[in-house]
Each structure stands twice: as C-alpha cells, then as structure tokens.
PDB file of N, CA and C in Angstrom:
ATOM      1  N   UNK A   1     -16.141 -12.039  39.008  1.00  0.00           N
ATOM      2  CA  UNK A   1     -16.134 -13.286  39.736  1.00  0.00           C
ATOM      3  C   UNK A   1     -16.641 -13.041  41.151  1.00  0.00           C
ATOM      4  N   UNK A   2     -17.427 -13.841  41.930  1.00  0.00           N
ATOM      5  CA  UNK A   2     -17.968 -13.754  42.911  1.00  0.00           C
ATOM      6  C   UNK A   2     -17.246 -14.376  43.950  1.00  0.00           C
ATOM      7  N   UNK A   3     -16.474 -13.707  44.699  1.00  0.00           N
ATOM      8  CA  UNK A   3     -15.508 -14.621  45.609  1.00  0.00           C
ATOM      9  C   UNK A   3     -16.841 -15.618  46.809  1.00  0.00           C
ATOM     10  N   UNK A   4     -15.875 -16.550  47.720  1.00  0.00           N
ATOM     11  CA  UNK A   4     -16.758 -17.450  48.327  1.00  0.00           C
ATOM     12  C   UNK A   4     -17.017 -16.281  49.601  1.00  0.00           C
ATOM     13  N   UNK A   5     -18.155 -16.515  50.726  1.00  0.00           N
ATOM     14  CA  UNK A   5     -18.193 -15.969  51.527  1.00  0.00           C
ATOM     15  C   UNK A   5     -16.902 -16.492  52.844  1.00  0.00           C
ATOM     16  N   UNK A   6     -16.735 -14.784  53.209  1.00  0.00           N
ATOM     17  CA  UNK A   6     -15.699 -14.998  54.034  1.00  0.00           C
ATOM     18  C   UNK A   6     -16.000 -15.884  55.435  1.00  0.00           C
ATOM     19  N   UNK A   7     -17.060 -15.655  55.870  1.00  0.00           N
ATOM     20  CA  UNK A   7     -17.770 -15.647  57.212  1.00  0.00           C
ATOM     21  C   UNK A   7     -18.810 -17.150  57.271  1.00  0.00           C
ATOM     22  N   UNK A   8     -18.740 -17.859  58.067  1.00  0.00           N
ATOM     23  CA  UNK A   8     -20.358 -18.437  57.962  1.00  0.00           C
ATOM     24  C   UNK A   8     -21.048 -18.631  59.582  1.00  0.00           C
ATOM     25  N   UNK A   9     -21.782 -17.933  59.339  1.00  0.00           N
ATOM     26  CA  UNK A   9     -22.732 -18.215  61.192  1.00  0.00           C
ATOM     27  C   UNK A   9     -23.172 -19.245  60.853  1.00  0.00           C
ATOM     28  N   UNK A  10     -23.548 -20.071  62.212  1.00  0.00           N
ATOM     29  CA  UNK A  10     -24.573 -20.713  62.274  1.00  0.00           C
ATOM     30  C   UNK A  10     -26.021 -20.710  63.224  1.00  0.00           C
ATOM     31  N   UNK A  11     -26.841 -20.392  62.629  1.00  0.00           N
ATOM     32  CA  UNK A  11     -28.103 -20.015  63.604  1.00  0.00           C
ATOM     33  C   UNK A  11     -28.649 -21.569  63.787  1.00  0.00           C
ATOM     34  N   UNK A  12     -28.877 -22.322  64.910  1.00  0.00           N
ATOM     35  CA  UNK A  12     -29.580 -23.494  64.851  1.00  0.00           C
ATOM     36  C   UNK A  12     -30.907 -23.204  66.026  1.00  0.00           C
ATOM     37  N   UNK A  13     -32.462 -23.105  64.983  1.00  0.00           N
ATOM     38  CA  UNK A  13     -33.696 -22.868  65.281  1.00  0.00           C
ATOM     39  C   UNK A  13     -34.274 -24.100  65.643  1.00  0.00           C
ATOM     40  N   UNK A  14     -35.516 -24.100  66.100  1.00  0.00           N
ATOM     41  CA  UNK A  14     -36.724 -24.608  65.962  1.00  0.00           C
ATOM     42  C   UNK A  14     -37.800 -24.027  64.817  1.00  0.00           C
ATOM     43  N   UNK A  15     -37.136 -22.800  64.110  1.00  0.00           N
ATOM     44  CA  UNK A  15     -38.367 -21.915  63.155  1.00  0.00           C
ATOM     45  C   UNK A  15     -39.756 -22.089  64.047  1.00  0.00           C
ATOM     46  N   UNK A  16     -39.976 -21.854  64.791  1.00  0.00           N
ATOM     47  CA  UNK A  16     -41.714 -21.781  65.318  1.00  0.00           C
ATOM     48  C   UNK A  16     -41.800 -20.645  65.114  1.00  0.00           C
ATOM     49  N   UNK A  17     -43.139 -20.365  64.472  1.00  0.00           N
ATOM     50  CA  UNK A  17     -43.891 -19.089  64.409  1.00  0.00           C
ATOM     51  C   UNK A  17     -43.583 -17.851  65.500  1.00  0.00           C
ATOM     52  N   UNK A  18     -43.452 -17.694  66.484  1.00  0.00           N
ATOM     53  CA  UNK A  18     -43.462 -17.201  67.702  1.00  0.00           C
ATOM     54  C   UNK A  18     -42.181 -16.708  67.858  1.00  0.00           C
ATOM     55  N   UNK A  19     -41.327 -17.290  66.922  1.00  0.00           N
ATOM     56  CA  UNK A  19     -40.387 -16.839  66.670  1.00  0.00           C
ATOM     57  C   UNK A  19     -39.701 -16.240  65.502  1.00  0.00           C
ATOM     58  N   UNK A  20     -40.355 -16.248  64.751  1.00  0.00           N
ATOM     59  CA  UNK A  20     -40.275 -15.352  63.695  1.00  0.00           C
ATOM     60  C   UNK A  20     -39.187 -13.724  63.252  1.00  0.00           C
ATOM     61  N   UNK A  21     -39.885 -12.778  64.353  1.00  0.00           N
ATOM     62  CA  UNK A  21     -39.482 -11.620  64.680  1.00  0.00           C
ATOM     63  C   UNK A  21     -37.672 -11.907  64.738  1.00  0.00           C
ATOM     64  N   UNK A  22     -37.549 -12.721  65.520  1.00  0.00           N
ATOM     65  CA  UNK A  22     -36.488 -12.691  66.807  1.00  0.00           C
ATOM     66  C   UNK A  22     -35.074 -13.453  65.273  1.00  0.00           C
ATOM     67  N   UNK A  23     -35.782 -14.531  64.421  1.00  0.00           N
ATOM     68  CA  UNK A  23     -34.868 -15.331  63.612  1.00  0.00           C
ATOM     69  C   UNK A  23     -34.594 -14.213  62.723  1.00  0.00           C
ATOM     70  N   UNK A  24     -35.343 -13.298  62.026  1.00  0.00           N
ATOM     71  CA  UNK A  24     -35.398 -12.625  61.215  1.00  0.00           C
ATOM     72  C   UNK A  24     -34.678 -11.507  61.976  1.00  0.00           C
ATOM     73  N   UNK A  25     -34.197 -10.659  62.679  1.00  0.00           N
ATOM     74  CA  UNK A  25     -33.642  -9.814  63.497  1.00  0.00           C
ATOM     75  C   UNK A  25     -31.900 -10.542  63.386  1.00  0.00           C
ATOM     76  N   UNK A  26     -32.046 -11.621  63.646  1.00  0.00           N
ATOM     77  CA  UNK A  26     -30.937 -12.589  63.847  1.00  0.00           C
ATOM     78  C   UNK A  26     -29.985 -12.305  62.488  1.00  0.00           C
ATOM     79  N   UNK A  27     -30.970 -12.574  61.498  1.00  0.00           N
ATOM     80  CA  UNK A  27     -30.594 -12.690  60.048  1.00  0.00           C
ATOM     81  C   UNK A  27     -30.160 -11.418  59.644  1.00  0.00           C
ATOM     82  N   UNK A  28     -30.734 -10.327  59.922  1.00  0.00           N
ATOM     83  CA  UNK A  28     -30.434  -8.737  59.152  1.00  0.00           C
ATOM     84  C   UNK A  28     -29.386  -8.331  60.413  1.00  0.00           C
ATOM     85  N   UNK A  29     -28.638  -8.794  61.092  1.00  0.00           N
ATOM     86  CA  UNK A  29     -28.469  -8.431  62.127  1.00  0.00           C
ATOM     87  C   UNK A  29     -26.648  -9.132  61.505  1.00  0.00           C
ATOM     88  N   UNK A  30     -27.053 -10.039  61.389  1.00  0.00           N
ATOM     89  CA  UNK A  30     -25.470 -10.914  60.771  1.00  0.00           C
ATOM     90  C   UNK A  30     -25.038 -10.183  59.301  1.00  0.00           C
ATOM     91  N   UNK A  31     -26.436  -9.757  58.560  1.00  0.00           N
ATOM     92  CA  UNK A  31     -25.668  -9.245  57.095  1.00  0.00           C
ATOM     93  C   UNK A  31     -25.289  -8.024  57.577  1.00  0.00           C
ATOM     94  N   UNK A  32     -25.737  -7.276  58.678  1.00  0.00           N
ATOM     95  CA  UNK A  32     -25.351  -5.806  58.541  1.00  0.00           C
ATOM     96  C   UNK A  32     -23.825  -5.645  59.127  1.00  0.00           C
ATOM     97  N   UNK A  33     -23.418  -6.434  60.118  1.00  0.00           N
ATOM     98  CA  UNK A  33     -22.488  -6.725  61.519  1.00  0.00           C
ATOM     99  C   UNK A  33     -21.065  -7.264  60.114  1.00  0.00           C
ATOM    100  N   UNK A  34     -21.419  -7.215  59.237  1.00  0.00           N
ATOM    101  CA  UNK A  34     -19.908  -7.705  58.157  1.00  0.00           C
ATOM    102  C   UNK A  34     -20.112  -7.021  57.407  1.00  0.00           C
ATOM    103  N   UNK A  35     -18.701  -6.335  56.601  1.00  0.00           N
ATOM    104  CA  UNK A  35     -18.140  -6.079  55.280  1.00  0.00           C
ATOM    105  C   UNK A  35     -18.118  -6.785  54.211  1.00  0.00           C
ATOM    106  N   UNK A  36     -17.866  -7.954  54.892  1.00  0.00           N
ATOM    107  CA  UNK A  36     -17.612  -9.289  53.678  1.00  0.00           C
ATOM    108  C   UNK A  36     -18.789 -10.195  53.894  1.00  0.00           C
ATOM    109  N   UNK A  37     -18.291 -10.867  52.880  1.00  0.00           N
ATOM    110  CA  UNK A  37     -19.676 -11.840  51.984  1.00  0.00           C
ATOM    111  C   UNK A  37     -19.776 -12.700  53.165  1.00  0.00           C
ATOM    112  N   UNK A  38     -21.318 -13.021  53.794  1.00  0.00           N
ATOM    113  CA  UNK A  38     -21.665 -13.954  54.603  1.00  0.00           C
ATOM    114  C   UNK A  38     -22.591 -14.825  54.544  1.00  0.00           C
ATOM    115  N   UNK A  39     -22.013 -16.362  55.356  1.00  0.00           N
ATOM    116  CA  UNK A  39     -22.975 -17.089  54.329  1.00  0.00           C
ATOM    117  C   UNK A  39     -23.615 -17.851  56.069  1.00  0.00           C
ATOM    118  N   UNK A  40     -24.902 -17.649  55.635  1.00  0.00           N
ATOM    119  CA  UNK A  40     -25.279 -18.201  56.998  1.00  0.00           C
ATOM    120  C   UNK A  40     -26.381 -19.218  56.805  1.00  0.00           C
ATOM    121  N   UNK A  41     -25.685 -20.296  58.296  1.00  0.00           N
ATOM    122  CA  UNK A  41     -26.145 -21.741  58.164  1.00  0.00           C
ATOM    123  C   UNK A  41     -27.079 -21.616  58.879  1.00  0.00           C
ATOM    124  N   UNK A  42     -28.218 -22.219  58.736  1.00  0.00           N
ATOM    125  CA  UNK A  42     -29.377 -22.239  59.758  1.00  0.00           C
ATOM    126  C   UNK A  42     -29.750 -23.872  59.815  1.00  0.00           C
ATOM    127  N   UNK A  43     -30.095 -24.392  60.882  1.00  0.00           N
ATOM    128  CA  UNK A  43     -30.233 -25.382  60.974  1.00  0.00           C
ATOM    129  C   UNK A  43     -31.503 -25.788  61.970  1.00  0.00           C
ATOM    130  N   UNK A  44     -32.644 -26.328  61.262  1.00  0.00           N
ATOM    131  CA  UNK A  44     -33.575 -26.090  62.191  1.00  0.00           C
ATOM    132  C   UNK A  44     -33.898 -27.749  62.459  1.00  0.00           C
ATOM    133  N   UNK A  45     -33.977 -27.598  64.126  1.00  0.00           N
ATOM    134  CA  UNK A  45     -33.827 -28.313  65.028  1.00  0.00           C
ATOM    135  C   UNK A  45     -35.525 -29.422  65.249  1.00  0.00           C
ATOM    136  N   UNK A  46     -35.519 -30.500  64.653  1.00  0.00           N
ATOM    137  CA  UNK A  46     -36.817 -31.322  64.834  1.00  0.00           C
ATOM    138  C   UNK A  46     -38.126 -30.924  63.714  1.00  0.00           C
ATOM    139  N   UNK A  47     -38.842 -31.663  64.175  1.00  0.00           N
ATOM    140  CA  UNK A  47     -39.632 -32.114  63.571  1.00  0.00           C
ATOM    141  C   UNK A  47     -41.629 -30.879  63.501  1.00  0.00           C
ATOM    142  N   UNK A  48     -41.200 -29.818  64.351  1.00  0.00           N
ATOM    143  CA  UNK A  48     -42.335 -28.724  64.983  1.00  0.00           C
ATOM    144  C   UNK A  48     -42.041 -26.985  64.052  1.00  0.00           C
ATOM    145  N   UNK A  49     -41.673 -27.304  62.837  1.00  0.00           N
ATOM    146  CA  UNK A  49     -40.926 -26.086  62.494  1.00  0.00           C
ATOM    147  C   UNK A  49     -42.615 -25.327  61.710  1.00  0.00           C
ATOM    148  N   UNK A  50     -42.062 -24.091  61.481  1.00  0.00           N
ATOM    149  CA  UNK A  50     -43.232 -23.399  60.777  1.00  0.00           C
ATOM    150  C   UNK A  50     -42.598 -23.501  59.386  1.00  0.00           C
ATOM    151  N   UNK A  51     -43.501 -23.791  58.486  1.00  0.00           N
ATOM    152  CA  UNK A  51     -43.361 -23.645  56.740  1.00  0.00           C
ATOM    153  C   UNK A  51     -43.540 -22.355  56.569  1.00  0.00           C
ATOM    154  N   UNK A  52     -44.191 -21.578  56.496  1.00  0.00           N
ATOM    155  CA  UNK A  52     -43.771 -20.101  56.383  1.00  0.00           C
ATOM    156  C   UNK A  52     -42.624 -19.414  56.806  1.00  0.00           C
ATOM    157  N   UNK A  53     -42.136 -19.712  57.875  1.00  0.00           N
ATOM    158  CA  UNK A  53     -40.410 -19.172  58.829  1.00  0.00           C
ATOM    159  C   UNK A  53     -39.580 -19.846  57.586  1.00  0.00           C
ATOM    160  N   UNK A  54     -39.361 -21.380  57.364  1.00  0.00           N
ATOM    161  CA  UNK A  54     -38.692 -21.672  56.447  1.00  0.00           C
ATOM    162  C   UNK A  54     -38.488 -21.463  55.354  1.00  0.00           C
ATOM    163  N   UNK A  55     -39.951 -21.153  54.775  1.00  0.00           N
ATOM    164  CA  UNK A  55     -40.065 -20.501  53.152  1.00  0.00           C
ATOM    165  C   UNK A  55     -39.388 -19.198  53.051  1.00  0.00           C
ATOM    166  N   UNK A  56     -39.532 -18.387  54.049  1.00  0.00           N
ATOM    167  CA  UNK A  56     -38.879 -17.230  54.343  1.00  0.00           C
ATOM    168  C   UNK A  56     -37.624 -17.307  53.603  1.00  0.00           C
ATOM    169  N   UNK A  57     -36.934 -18.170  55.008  1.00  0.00           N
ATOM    170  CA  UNK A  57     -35.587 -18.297  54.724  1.00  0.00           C
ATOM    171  C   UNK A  57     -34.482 -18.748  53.516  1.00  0.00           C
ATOM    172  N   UNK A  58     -35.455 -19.984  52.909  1.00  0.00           N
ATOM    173  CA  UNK A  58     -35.353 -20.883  51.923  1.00  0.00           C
ATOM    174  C   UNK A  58     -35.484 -19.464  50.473  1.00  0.00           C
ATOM    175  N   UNK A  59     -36.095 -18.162  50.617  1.00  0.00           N
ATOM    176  CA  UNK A  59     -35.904 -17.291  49.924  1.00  0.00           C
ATOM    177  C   UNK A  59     -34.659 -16.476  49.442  1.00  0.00           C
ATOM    178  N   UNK A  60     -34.307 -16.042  50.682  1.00  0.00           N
ATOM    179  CA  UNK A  60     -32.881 -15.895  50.264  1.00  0.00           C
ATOM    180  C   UNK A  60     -31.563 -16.165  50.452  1.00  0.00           C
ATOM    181  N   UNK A  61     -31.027 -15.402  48.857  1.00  0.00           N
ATOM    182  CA  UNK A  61     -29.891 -16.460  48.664  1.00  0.00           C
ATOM    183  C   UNK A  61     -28.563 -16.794  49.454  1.00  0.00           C
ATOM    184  N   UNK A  62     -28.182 -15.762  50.502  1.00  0.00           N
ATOM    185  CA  UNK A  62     -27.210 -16.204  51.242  1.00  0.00           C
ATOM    186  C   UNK A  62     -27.461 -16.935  52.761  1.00  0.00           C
ATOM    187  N   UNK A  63     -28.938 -17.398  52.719  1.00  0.00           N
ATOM    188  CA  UNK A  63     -29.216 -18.216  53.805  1.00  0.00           C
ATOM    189  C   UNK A  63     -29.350 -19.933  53.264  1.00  0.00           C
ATOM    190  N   UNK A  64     -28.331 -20.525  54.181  1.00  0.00           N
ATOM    191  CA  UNK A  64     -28.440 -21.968  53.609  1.00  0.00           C
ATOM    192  C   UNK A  64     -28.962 -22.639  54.805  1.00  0.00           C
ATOM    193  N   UNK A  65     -30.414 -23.544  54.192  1.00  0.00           N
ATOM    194  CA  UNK A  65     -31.319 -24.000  54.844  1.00  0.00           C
ATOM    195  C   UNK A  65     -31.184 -25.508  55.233  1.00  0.00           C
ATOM    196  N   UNK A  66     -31.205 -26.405  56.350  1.00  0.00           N
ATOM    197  CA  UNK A  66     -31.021 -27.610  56.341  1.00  0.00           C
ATOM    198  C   UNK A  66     -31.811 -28.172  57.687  1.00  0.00           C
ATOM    199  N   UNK A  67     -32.418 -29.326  57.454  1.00  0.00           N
ATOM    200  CA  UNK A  67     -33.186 -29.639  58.943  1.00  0.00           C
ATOM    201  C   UNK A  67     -32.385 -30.759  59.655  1.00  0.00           C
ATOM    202  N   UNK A  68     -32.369 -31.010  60.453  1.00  0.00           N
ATOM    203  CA  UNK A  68     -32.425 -31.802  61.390  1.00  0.00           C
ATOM    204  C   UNK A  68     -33.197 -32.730  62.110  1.00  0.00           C
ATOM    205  N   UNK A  69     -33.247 -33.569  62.299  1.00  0.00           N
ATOM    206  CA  UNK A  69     -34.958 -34.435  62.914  1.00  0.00           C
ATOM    207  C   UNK A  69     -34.852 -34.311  63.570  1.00  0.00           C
ATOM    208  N   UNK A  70     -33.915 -34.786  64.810  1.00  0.00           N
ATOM    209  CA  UNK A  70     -33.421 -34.958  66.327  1.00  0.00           C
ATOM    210  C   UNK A  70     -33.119 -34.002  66.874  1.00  0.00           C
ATOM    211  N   UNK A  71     -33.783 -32.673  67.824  1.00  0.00           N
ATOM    212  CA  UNK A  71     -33.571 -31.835  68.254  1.00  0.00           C
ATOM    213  C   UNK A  71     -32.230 -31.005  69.129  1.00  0.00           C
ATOM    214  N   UNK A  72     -31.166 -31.128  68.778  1.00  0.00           N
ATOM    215  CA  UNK A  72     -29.729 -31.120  69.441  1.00  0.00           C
ATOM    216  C   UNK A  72     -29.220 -30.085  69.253  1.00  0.00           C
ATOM    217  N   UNK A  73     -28.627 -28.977  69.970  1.00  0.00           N
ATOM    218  CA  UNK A  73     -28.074 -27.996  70.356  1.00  0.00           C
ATOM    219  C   UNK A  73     -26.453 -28.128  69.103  1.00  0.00           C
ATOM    220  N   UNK A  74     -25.752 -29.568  70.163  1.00  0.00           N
ATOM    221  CA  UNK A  74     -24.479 -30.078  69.003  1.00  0.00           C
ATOM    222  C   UNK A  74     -24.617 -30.428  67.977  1.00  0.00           C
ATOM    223  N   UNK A  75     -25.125 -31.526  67.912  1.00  0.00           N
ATOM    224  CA  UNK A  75     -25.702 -32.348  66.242  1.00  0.00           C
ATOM    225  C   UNK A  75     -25.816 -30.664  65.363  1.00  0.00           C
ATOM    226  N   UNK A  76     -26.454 -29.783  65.279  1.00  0.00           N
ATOM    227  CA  UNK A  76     -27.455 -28.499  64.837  1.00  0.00           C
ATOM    228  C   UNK A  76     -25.767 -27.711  64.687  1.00  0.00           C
ATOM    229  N   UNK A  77     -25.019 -27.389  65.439  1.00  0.00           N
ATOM    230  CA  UNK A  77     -23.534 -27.111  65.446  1.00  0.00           C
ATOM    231  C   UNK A  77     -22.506 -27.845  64.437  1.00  0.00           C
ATOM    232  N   UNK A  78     -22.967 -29.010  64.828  1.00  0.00           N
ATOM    233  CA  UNK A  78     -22.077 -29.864  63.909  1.00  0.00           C
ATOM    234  C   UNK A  78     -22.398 -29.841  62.468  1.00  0.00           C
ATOM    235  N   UNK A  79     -23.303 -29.804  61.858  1.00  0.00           N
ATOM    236  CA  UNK A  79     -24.086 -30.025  60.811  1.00  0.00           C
ATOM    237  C   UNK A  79     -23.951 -28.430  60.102  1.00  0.00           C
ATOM    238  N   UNK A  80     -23.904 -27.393  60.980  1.00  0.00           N
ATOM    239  CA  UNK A  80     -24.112 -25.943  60.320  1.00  0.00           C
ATOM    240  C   UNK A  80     -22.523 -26.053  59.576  1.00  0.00           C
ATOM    241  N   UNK A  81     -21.586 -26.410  60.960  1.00  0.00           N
ATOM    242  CA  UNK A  81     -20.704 -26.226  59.777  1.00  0.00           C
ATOM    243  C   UNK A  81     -19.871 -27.360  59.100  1.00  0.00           C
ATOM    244  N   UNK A  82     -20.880 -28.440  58.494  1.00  0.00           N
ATOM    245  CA  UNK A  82     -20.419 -29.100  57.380  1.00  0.00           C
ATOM    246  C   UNK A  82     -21.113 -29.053  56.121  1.00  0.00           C
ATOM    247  N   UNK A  83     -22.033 -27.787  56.285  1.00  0.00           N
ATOM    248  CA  UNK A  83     -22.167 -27.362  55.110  1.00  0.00           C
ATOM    249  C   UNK A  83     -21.349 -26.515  54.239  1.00  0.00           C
TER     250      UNK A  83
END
C-alpha cells in the first residue's frame, strides 16, 4: 500500500523559460531535503508561462500541476494548498 505523502510544498511560479534551472533545482532540492513521501504543489502564476517548464513538470508523478490566471503571490498560496 502506498501511504499518502507526508509533506506538501508549495512552489508558486511564473514557469518562464529563464527560469527553468532555478524551478528544477527547487524541485530536486525538496525530494532530496525529506525521508518521507512528498507531494509538491506548484502553482503557476498568469497567463506568460513556458509549455516546455510545464511539460516538464506535468511529467512527474509527485509534482501536482495547477495554473492560475491572475498573477498573486496569496491566491498561488491559497490554491497550492487546496489541492
């Protein structure tokens, strides 16, 4: 049985290209930093995102992907964790 993850971050992006390096650092950086199962929210912020950064993410399975239209720091907080 696969217990639920203990942990959930929330990263809230813009995904722009330019940032790439820095989201992805973010990401291997949260699975390595726990023992236990982590489930991390990303929430990318408006309407300027890169489809490649997202496809990325949208790859694997303990990253849960969700957009936002309205660019907000809170809204992007609020939303990570009502997933």
């Amino acid at each position: 049985m696969i217990s639920a993850p203990a942990v959930t971050t929330i990263i809230p992006t813009t995904a722009l290209a330019e940032r790439t390096q820095l989201l992805r650092r973010a990401i291997e950086s949260i699975r390595a930093s726990s023992a236990f199962a982590v489930r991390i929210a990303v929430v990318v912020n408006g309407h300027r995102f890169d489809q490649d950064v997202c496809s990325w993410m949208q790859a694997h399975s303990d990253v849960q992907l969700t957009f936002l239209g309205q660019p907000s720091l809170p809204a992007a907080l609020k939303k990570g964790g009502s997933l």
